[in-house]
PDB file of N, CA and C in Angstrom:
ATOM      1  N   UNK A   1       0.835  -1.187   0.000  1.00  0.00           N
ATOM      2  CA  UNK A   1       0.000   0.000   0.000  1.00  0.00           C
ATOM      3  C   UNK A   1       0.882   1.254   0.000  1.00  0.00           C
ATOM      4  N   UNK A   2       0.584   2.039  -0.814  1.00  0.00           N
ATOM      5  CA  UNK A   2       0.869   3.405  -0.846  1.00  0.00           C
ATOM      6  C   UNK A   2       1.201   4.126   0.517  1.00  0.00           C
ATOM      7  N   UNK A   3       0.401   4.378   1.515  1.00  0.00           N
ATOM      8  CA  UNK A   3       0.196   4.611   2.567  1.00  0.00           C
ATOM      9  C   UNK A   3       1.619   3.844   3.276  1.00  0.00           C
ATOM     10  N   UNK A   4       1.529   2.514   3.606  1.00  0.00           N
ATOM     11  CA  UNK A   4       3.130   1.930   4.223  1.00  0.00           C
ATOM     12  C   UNK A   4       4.136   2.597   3.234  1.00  0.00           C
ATOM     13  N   UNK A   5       4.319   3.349   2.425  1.00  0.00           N
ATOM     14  CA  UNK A   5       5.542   3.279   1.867  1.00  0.00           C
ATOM     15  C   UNK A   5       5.883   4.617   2.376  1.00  0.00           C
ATOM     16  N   UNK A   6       4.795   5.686   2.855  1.00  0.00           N
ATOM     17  CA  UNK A   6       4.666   7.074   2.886  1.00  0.00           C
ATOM     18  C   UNK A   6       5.562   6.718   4.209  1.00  0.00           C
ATOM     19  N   UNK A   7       4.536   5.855   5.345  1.00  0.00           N
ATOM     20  CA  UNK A   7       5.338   5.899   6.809  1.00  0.00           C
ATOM     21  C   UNK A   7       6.707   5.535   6.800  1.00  0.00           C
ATOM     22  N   UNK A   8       6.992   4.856   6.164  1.00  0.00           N
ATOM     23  CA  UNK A   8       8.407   4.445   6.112  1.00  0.00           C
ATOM     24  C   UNK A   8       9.080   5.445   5.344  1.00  0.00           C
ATOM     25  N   UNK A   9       8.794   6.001   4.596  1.00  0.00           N
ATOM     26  CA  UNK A   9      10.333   6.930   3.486  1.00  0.00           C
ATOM     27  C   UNK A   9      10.067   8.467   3.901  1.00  0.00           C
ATOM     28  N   UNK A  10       8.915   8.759   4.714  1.00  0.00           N
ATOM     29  CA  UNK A  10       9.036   9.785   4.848  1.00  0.00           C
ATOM     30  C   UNK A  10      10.336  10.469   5.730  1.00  0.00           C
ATOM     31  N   UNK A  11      10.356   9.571   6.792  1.00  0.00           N
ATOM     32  CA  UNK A  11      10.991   9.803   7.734  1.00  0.00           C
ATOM     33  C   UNK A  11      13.078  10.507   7.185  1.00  0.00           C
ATOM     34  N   UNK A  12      13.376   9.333   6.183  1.00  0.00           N
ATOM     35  CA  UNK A  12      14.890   9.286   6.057  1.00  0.00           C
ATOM     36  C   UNK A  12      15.043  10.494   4.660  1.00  0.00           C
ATOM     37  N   UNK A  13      13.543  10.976   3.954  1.00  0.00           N
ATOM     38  CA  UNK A  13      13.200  12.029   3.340  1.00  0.00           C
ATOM     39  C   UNK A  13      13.721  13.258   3.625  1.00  0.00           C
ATOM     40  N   UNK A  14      12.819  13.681   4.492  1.00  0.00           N
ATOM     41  CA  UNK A  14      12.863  14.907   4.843  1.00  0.00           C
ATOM     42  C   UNK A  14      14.250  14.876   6.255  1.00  0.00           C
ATOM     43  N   UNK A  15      14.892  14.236   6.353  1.00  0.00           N
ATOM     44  CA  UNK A  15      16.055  14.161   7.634  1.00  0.00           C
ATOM     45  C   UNK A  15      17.275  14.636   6.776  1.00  0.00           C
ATOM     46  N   UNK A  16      16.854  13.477   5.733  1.00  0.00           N
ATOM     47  CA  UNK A  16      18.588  14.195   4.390  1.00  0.00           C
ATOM     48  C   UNK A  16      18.404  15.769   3.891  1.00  0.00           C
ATOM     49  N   UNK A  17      17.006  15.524   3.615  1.00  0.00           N
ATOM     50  CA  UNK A  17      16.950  17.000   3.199  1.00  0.00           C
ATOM     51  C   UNK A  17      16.683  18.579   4.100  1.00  0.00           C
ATOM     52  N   UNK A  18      16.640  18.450   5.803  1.00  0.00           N
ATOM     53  CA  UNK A  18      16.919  19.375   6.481  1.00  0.00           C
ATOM     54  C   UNK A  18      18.196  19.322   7.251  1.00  0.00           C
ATOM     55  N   UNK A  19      18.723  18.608   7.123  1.00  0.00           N
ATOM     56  CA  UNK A  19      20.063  18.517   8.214  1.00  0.00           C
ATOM     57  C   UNK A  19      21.368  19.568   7.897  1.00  0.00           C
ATOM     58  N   UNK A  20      21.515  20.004   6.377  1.00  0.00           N
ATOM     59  CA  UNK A  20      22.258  21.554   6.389  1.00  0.00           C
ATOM     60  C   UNK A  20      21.495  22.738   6.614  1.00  0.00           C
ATOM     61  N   UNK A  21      20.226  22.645   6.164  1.00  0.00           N
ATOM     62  CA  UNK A  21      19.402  24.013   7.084  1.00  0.00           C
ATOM     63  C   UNK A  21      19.511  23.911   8.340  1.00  0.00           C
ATOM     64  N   UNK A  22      18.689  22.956   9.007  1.00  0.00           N
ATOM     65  CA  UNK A  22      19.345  22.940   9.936  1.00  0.00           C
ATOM     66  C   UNK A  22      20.658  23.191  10.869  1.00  0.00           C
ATOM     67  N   UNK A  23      21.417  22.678  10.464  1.00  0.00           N
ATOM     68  CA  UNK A  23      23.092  23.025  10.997  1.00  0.00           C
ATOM     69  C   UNK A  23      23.294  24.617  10.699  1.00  0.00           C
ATOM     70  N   UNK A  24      22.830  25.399   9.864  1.00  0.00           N
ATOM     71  CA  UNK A  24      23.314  26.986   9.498  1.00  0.00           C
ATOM     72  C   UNK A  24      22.760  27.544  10.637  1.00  0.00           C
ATOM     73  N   UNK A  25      20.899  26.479  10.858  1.00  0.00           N
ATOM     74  CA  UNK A  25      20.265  27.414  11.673  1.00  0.00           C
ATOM     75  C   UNK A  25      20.745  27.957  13.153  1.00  0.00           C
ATOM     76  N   UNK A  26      21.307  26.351  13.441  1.00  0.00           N
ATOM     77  CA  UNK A  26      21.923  25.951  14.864  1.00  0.00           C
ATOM     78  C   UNK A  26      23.127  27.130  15.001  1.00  0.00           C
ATOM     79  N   UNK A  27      23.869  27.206  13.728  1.00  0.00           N
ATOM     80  CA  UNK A  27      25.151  28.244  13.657  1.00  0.00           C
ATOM     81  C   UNK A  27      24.657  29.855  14.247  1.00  0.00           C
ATOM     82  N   UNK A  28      23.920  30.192  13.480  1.00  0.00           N
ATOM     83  CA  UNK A  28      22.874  31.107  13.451  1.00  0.00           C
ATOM     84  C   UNK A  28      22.107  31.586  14.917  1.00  0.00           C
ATOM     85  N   UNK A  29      21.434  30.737  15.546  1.00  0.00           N
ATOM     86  CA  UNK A  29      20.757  31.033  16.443  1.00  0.00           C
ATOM     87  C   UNK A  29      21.027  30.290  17.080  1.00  0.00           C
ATOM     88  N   UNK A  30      22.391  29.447  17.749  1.00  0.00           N
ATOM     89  CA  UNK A  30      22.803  29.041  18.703  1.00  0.00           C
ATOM     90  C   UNK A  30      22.211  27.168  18.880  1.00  0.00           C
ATOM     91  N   UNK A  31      23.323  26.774  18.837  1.00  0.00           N
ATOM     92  CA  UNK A  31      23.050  25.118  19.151  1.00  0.00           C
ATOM     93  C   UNK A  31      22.351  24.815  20.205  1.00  0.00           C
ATOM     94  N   UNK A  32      23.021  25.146  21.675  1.00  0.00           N
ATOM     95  CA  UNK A  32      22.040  24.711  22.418  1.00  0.00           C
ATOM     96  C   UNK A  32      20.441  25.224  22.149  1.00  0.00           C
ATOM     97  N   UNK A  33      19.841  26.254  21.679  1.00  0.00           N
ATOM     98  CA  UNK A  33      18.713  26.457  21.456  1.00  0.00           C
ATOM     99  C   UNK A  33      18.088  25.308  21.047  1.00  0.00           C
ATOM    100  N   UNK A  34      18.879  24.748  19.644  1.00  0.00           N
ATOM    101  CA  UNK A  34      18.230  24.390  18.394  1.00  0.00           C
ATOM    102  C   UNK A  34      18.181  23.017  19.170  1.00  0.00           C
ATOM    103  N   UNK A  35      19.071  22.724  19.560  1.00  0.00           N
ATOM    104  CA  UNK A  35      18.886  21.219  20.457  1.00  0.00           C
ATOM    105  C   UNK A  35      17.692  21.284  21.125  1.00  0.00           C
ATOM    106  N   UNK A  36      17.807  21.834  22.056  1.00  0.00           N
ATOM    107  CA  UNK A  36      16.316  22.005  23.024  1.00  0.00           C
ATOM    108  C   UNK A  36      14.958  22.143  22.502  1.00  0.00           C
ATOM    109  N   UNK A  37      14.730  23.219  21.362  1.00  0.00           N
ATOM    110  CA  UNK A  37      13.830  23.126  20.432  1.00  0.00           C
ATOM    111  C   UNK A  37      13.688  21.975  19.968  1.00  0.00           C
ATOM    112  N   UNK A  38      14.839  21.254  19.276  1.00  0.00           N
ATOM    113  CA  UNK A  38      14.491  19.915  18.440  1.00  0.00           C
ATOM    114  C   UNK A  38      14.387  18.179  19.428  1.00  0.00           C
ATOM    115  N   UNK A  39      14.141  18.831  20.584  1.00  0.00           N
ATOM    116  CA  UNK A  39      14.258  17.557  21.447  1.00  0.00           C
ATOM    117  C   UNK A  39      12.502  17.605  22.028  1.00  0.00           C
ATOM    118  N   UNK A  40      12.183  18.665  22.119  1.00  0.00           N
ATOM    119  CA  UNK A  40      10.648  19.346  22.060  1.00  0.00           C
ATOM    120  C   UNK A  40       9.873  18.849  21.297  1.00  0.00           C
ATOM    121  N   UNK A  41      10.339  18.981  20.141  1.00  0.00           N
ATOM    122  CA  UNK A  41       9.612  18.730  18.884  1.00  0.00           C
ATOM    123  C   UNK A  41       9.333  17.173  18.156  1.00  0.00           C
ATOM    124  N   UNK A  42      10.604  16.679  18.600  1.00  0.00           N
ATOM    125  CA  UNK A  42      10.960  14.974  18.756  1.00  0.00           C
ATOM    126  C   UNK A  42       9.789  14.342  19.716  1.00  0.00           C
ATOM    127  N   UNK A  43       9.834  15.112  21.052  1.00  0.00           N
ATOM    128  CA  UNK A  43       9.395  14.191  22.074  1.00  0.00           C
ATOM    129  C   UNK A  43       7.625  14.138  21.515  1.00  0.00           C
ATOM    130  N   UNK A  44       7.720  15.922  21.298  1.00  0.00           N
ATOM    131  CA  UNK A  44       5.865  15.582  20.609  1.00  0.00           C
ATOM    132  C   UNK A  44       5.392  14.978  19.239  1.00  0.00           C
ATOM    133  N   UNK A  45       6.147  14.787  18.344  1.00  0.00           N
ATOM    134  CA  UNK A  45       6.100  14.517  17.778  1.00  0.00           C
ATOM    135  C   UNK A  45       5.892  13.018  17.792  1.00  0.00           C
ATOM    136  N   UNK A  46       6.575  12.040  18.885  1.00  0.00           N
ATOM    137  CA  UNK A  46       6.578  10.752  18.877  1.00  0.00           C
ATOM    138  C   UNK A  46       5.625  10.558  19.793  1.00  0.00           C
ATOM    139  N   UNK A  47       4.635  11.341  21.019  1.00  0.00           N
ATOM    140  CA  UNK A  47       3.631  11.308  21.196  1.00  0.00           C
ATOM    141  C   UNK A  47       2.497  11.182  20.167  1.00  0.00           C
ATOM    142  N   UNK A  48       2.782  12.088  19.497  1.00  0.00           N
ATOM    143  CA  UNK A  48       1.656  12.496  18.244  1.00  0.00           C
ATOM    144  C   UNK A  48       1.394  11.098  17.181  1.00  0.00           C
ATOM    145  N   UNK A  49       2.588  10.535  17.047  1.00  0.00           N
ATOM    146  CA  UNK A  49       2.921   9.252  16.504  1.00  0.00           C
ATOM    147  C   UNK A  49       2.663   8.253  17.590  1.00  0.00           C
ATOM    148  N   UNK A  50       2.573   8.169  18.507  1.00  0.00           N
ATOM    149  CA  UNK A  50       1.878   6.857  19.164  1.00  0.00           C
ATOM    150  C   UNK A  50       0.634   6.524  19.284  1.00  0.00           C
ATOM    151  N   UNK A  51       0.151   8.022  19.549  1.00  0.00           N
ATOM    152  CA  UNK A  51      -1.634   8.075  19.175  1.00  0.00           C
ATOM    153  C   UNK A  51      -2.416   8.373  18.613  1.00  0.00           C
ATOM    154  N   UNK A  52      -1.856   8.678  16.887  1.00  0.00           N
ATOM    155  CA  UNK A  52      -2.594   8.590  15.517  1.00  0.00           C
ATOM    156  C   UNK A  52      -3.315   7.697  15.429  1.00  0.00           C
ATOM    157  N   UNK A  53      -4.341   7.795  15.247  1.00  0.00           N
ATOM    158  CA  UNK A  53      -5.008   7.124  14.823  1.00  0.00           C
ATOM    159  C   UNK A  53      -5.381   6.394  13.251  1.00  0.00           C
ATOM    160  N   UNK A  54      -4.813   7.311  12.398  1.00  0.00           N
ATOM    161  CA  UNK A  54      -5.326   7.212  10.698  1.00  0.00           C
ATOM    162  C   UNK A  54      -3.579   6.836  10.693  1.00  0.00           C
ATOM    163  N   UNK A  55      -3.368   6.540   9.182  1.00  0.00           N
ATOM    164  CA  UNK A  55      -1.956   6.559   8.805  1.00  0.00           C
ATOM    165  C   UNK A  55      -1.534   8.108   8.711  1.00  0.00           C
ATOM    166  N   UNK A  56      -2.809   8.710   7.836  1.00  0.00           N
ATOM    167  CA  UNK A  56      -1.885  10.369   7.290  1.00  0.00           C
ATOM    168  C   UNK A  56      -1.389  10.963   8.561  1.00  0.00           C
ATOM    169  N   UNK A  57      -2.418  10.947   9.992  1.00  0.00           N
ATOM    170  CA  UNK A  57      -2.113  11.519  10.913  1.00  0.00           C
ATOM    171  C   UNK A  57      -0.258  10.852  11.451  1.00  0.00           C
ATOM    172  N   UNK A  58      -0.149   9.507  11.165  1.00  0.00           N
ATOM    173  CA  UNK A  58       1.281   8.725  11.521  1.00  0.00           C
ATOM    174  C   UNK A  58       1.753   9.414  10.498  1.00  0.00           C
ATOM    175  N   UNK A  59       1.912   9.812   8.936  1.00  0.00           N
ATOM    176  CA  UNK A  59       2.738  10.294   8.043  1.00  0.00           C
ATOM    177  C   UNK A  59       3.315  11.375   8.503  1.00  0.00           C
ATOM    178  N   UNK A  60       2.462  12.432   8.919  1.00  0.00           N
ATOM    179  CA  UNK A  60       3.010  13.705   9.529  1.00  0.00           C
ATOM    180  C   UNK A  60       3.370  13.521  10.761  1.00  0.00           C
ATOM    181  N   UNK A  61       3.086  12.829  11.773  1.00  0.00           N
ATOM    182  CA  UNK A  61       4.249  12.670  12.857  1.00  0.00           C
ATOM    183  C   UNK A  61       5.515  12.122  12.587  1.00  0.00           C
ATOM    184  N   UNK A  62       5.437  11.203  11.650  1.00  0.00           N
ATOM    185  CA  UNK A  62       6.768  10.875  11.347  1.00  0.00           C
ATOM    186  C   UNK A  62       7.618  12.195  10.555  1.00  0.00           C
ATOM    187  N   UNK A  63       6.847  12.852   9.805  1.00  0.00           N
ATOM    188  CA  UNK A  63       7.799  13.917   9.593  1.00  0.00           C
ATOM    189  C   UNK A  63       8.173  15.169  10.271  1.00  0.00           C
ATOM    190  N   UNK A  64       7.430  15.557  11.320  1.00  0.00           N
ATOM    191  CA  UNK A  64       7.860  16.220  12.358  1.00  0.00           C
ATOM    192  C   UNK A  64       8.930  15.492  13.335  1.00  0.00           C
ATOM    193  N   UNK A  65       8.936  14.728  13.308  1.00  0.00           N
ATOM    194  CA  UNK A  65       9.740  13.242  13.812  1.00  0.00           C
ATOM    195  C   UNK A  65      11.281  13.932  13.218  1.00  0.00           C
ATOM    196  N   UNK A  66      11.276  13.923  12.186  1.00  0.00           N
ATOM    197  CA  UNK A  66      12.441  14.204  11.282  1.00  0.00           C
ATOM    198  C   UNK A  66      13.010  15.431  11.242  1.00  0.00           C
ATOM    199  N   UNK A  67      11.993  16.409  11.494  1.00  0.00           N
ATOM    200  CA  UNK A  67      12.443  18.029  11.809  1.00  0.00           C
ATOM    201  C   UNK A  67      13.126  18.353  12.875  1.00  0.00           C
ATOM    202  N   UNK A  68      12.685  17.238  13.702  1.00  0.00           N
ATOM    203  CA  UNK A  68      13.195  17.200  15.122  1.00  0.00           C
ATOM    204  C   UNK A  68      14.694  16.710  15.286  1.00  0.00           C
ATOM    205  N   UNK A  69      14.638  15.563  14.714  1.00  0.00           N
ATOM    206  CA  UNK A  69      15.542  14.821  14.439  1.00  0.00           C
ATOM    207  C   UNK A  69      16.929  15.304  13.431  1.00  0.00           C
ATOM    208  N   UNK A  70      16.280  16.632  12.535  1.00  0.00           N
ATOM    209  CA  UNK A  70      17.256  17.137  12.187  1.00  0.00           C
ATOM    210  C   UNK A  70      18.056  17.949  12.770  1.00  0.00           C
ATOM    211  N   UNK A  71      16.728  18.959  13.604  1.00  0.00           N
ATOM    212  CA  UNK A  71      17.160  19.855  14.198  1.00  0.00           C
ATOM    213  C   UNK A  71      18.515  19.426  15.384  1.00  0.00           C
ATOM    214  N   UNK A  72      18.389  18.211  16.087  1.00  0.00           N
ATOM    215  CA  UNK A  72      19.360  17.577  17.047  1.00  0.00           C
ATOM    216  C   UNK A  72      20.481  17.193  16.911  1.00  0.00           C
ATOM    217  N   UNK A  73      20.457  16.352  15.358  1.00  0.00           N
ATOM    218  CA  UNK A  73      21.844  15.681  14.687  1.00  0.00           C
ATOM    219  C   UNK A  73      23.009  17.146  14.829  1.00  0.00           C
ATOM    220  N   UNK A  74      22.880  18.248  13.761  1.00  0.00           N
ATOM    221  CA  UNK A  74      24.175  18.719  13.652  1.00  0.00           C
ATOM    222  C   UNK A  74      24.311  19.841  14.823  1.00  0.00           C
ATOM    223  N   UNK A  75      23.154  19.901  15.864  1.00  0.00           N
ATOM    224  CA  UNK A  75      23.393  20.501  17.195  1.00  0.00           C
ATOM    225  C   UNK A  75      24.638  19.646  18.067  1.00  0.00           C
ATOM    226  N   UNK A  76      24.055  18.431  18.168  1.00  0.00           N
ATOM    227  CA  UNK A  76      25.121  17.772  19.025  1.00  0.00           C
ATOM    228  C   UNK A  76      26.488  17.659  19.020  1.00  0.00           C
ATOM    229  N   UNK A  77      25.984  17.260  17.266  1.00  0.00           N
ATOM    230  CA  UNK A  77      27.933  17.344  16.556  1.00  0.00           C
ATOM    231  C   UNK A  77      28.581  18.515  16.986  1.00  0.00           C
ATOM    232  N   UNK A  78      28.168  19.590  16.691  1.00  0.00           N
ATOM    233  CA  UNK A  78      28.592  21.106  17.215  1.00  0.00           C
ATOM    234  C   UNK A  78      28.995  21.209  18.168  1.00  0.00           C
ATOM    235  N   UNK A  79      28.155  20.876  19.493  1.00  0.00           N
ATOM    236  CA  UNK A  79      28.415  20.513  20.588  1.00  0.00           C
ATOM    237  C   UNK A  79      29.355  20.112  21.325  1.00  0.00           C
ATOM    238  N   UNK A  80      29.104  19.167  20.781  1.00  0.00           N
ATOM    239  CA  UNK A  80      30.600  18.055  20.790  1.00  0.00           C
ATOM    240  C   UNK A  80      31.276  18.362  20.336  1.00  0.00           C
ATOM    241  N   UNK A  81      32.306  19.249  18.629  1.00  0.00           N
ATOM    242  CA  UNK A  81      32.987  19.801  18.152  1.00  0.00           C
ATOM    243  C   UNK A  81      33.987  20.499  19.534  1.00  0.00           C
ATOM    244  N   UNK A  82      32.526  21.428  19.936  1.00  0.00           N
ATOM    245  CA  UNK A  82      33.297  22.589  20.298  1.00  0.00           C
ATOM    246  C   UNK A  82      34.056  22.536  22.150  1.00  0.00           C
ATOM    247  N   UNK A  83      33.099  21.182  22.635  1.00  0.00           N
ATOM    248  CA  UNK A  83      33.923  20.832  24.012  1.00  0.00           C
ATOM    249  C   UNK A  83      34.810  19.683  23.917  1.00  0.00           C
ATOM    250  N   UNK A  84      35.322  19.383  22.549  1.00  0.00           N
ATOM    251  CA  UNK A  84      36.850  18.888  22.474  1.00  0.00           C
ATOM    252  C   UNK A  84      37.627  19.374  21.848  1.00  0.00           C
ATOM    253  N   UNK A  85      37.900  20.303  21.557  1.00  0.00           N
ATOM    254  CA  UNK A  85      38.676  21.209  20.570  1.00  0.00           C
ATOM    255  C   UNK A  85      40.372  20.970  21.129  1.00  0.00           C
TER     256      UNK A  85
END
């Protein structure tokens, strides 16, 4: 089904394709922010995804899932970059 293919590819979709916006943003307006924001957004997001009910409602949690998930990846790296230098 159409629908299983959405829940599954959305996710590794939209993660490749925000993770350098992301990272400028983090540059931009500060990592720890963007972390905290994107750990926010993760946590509701996987609420939102446990208790969908329809698939579309699971499609879009999974991709807020991923915004989140972007937003965190090149925060941490940064993070981490910058307390082992």
């Amino acid at each position: 089904s159409t629908e299983v293919l959405w829940i599954i590819d959305i996710y590794p979709l939209l993660m490749a394709g925000l993770l350098v916006p992301m990272g400028t943003l983090a540059d931009r307006v500060g990592k720890r922010r963007v972390l905290l924001l994107g750990s926010a957004v993760f946590g509701l997001a996987s609420l939102l995804a446990a208790l969908s009910p329809t698939p579309a409602m699971l499609v879009g949690a999974r991709a807020l899932l991923a915004l989140g998930g972007a937003m965190i990846m090149p925060s941490v790296l940064g993070i981490i970059r910058a307390t082992f230098e």
